[in-house]
Protein backbone atom coordinates (compact mmCIF):
# COMPACT_ATOMS: atom_id res chain seq x y z
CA UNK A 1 0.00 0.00 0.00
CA UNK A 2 1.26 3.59 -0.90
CA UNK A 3 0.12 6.40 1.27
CA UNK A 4 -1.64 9.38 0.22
CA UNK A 5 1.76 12.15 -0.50
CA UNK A 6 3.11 9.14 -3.14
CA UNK A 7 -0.57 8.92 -5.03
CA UNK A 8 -0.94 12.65 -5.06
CA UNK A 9 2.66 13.06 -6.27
CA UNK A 10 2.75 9.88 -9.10
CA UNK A 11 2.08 11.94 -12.04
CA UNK A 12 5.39 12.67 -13.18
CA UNK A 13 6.09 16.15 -15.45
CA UNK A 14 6.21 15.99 -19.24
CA UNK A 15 4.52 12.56 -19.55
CA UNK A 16 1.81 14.15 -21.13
CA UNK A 17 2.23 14.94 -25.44
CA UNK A 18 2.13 18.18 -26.56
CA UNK A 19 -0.06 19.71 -29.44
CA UNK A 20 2.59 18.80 -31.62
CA UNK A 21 2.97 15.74 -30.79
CA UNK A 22 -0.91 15.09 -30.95
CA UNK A 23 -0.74 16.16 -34.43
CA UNK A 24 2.31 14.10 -35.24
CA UNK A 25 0.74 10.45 -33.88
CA UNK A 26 -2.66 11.38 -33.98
CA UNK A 27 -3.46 13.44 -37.35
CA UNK A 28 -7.05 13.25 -38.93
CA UNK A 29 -7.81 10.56 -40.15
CA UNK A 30 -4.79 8.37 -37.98
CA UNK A 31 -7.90 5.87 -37.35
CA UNK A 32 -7.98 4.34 -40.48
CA UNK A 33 -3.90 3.32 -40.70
CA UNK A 34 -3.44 -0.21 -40.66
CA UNK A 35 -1.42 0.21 -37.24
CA UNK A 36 -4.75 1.26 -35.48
CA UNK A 37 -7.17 -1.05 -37.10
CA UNK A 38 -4.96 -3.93 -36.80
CA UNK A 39 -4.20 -2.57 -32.55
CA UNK A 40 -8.14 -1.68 -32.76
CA UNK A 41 -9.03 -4.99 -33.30
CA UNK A 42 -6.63 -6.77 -30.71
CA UNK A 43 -7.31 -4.83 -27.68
CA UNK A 44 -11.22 -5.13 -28.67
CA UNK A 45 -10.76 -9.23 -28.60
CA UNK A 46 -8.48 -8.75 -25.48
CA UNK A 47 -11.57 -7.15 -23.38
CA UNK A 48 -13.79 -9.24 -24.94
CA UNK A 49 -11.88 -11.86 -23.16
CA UNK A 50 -10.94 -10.67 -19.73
CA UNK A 51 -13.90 -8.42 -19.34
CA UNK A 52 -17.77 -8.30 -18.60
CA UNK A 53 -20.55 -5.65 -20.90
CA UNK A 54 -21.15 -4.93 -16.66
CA UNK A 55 -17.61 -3.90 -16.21
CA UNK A 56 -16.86 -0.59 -16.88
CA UNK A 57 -13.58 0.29 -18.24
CA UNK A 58 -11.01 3.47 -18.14
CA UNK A 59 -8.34 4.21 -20.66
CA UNK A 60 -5.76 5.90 -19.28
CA UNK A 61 -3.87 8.18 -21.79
CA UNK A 62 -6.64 8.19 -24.29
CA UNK A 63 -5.17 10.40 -26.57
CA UNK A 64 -8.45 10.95 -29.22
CA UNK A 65 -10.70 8.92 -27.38
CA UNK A 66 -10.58 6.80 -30.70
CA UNK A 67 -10.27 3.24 -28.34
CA UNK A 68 -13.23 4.60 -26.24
CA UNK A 69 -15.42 4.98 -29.29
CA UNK A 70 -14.36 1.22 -30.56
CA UNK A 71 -15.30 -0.09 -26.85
CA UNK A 72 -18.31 1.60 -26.58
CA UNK A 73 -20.05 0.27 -29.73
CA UNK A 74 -19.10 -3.24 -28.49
CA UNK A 75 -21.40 -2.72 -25.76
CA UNK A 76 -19.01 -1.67 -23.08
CA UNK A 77 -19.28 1.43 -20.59
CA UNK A 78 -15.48 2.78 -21.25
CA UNK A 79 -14.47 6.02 -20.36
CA UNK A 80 -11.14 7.79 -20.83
CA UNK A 81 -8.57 10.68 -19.57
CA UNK A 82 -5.70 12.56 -20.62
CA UNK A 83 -3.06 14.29 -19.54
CA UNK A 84 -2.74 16.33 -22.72
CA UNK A 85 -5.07 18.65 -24.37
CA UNK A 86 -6.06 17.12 -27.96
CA UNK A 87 -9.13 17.36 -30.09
CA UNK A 88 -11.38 14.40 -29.02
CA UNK A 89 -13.31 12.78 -31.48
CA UNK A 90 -16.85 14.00 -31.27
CA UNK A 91 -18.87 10.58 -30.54
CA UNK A 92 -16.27 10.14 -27.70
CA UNK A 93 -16.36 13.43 -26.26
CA UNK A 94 -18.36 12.94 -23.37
CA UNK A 95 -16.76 10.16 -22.17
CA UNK A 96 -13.19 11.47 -22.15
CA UNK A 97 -11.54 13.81 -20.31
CA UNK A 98 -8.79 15.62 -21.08
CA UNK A 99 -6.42 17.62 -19.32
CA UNK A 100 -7.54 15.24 -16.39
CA UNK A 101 -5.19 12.77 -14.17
CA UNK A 102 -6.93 9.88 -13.83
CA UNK A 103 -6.96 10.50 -9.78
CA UNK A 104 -8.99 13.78 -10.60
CA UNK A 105 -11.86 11.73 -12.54
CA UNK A 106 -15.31 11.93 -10.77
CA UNK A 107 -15.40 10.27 -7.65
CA UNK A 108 -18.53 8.10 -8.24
CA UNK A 109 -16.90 7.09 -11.81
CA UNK A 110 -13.41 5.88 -9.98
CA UNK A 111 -15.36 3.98 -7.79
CA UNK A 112 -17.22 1.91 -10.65
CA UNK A 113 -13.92 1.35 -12.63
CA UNK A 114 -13.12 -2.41 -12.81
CA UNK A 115 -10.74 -2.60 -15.97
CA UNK A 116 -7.92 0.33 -16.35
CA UNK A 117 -6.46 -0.04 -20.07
CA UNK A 118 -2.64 1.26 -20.62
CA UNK A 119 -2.06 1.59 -24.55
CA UNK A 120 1.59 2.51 -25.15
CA UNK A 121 1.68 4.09 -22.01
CA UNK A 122 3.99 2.27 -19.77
CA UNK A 123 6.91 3.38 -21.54
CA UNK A 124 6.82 6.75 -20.90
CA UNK A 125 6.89 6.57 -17.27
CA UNK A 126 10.18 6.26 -15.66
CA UNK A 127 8.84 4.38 -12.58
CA UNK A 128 6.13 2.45 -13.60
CA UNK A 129 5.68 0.37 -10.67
CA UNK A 130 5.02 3.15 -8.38
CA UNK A 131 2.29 4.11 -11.52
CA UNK A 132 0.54 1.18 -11.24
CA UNK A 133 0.49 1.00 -7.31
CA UNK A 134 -1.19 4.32 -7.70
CA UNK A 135 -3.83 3.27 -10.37
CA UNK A 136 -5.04 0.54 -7.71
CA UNK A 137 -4.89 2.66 -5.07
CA UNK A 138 -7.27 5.36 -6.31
CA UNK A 139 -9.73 2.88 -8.35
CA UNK A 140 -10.95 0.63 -5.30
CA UNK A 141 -12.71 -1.82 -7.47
CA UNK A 142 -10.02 -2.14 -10.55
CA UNK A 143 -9.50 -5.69 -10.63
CA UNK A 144 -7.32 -6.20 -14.01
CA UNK A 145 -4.97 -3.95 -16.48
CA UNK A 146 -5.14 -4.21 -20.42
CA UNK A 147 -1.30 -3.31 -21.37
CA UNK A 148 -0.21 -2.32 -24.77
CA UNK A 149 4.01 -1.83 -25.05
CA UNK A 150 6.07 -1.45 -27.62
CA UNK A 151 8.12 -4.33 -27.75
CA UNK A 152 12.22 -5.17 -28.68
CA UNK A 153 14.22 -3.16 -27.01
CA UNK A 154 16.77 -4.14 -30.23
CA UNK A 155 14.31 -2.30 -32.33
CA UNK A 156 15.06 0.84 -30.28
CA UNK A 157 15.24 3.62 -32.29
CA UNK A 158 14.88 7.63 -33.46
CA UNK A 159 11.02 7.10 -32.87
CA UNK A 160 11.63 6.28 -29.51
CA UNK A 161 13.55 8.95 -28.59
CA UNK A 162 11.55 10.89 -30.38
CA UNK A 163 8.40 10.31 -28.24
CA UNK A 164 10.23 9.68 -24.92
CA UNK A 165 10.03 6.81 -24.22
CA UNK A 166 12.66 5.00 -21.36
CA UNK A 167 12.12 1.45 -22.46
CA UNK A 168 10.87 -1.43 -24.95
CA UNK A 169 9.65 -3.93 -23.16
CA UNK A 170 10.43 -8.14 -24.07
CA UNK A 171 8.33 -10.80 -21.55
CA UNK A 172 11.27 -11.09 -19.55
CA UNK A 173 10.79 -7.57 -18.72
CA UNK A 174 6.86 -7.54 -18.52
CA UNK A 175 7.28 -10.57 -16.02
CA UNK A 176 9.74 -8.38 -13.72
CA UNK A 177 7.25 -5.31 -14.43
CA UNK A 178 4.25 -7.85 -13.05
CA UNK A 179 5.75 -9.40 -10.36
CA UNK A 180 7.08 -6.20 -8.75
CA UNK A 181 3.67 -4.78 -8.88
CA UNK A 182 2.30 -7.68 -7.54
CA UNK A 183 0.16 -8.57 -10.95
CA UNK A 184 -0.60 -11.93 -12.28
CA UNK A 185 -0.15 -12.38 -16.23
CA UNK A 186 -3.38 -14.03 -17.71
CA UNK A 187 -2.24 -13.89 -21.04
CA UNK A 188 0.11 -12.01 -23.27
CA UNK A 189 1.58 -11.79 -26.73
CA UNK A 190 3.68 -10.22 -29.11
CA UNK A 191 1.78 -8.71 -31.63
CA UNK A 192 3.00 -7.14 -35.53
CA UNK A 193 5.13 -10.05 -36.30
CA UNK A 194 5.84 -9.11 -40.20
CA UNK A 195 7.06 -5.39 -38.97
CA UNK A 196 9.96 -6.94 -36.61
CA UNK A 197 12.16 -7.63 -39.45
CA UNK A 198 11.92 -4.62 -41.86
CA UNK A 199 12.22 -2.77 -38.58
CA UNK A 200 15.22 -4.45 -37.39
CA UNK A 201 16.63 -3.74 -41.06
CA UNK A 202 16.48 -0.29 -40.56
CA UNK A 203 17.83 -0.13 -37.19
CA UNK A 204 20.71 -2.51 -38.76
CA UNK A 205 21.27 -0.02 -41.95
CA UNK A 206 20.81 3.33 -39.04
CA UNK A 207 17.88 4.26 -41.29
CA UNK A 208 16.02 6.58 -39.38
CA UNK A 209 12.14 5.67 -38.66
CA UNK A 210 8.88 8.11 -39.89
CA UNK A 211 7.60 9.95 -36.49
CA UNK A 212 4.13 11.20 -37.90
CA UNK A 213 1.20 8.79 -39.00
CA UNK A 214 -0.07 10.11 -42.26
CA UNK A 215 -2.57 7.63 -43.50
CA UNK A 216 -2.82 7.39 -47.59
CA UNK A 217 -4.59 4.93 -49.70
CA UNK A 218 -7.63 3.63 -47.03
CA UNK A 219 -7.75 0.43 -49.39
CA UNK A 220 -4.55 -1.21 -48.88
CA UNK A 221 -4.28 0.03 -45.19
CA UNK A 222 -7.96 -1.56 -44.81
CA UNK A 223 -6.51 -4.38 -46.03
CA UNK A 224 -3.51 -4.65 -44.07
CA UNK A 225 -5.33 -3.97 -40.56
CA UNK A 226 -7.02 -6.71 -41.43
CA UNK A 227 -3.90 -9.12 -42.09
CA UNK A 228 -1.84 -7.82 -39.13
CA UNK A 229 -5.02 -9.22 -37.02
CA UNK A 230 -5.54 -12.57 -38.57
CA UNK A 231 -1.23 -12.51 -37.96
CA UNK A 232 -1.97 -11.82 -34.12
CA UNK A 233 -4.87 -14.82 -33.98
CA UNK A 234 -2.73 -17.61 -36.09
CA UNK A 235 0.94 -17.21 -35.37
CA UNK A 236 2.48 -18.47 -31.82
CA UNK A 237 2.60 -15.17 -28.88
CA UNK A 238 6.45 -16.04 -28.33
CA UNK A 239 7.18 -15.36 -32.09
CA UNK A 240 8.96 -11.35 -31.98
CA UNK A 241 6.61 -8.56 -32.83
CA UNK A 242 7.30 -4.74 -32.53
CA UNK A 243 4.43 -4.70 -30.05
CA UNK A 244 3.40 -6.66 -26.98
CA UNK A 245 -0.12 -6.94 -25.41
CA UNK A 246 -0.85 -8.65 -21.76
CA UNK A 247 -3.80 -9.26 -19.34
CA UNK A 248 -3.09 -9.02 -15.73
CA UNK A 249 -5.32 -9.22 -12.49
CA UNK A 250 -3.96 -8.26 -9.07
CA UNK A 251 -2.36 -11.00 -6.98
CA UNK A 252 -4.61 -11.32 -3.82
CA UNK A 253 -2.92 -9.12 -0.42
């Protein structure tokens, strides 16, 4: 248990993106790249999984609320919060709030909140255990954590540093992330297989990586979101993917 200075004091300075780099990662139209319908998909069949239509769900660092809107129109009451400012997407507008640490969400809403979902998050917290003590601590009835991390820490490149972020997480490293929080891992898997390779290539040949999602021909990346998630469902979780996705519940006191 954490006491009440640490929780007040977890939300550590310059987490948060700025307007430019909403408008880098997040442009108009950023929905319909094959990176987000392929992700879309995946984290939709992970909470189909792990979680109840009576749960109620919180995405922390929800960017454009675009996860929020996929959630809610498969039947579930999610809800999201950012640190930064950006231009929410209008059908999720009232159900995310920006400029908003998730300890500052309504009171009646943190008590409800039984699934907390952590989309590329984790990596741009220095100190994520003491994060995660924190989430539990101010959501009495959270009972399990969606986590989306970019994975390979080999793949580790200009995009990284670009963004911030401290690490790339492998399972070794999720494993020591759960344990020291005290989390059990109900599943987990690599996800984007095909990228690890041409992504490794240009980290071999120091080719620097694209920052900014600009979405072009809807087809082909239609198309593509929907062969990165048949990739996710047939090949084996162990096999290396620039991303990683895990379920985790929190070991009894």
């Amino acid at each position: 248990m954490i006491d009440e200075v640490s929780v007040s004091d977890h939300h550590q300075i310059g987490t948060e993106f700025s307007d430019n780099e909403f408008d880098e990662l997040f442009p108009p139209g950023y929905e319909r790249h094959y990176w987000h319908r392929a992700r879309s998909a995946i984290v939709k069949s992970y909470v189909h999984a792990f979680c109840d239509l009576s749960d109620t769900l919180l995405e922390i660092g929800a960017a454009r609320g675009h996860y929020v809107s996929v959630l809610r129109k498969a039947g579930f009451e999610s809800y999201g919060c950012d640190l930064g400012d950006p231009w929410v997407h209008e059908e999720a507008k009232p159900f995310v709030f920006t400029k908003t640490d998730f300890a500052d969400i309504d009171r009646e809403l943190r008590d409800r909140v039984t699934t907390v979902l952590l989309l590329d998050v984790l990596e741009h917290i220095e100190q994520p255990i003491p994060f995660i003590e924190a989430i539990f601590h101010t959501l009495p009835a959270l009972r399990s954590l969606i986590i989306a991390l970019p994975a390979r820490q080999e793949l580790w490149s200009n995009f990284d540093e670009h963004y911030r972020h401290f690490l790339r997480y492998d399972v070794t490293e999720l494993r020591k992330l759960a344990l020291r929080s005290r989390l059990s891992i109900n599943s987990y898997s690599y996800f984007f297989h095909a990228l690890y390779v041409p992504t490794l290539l240009l980290k071999t040949l120091g080719m620097r990586r694209g920052t900014a999602f600009a979405p072009k021909a809807p087809r082909l990346h239609k198309l593509l979101g929907i062969a990165f998630c048949l990739e996710s469902r047939l090949l084996p979780k162990n096999v290396y993917g620039t991303s990683l996705i895990c379920a985790c519940t929190k070991d009894p006191p």
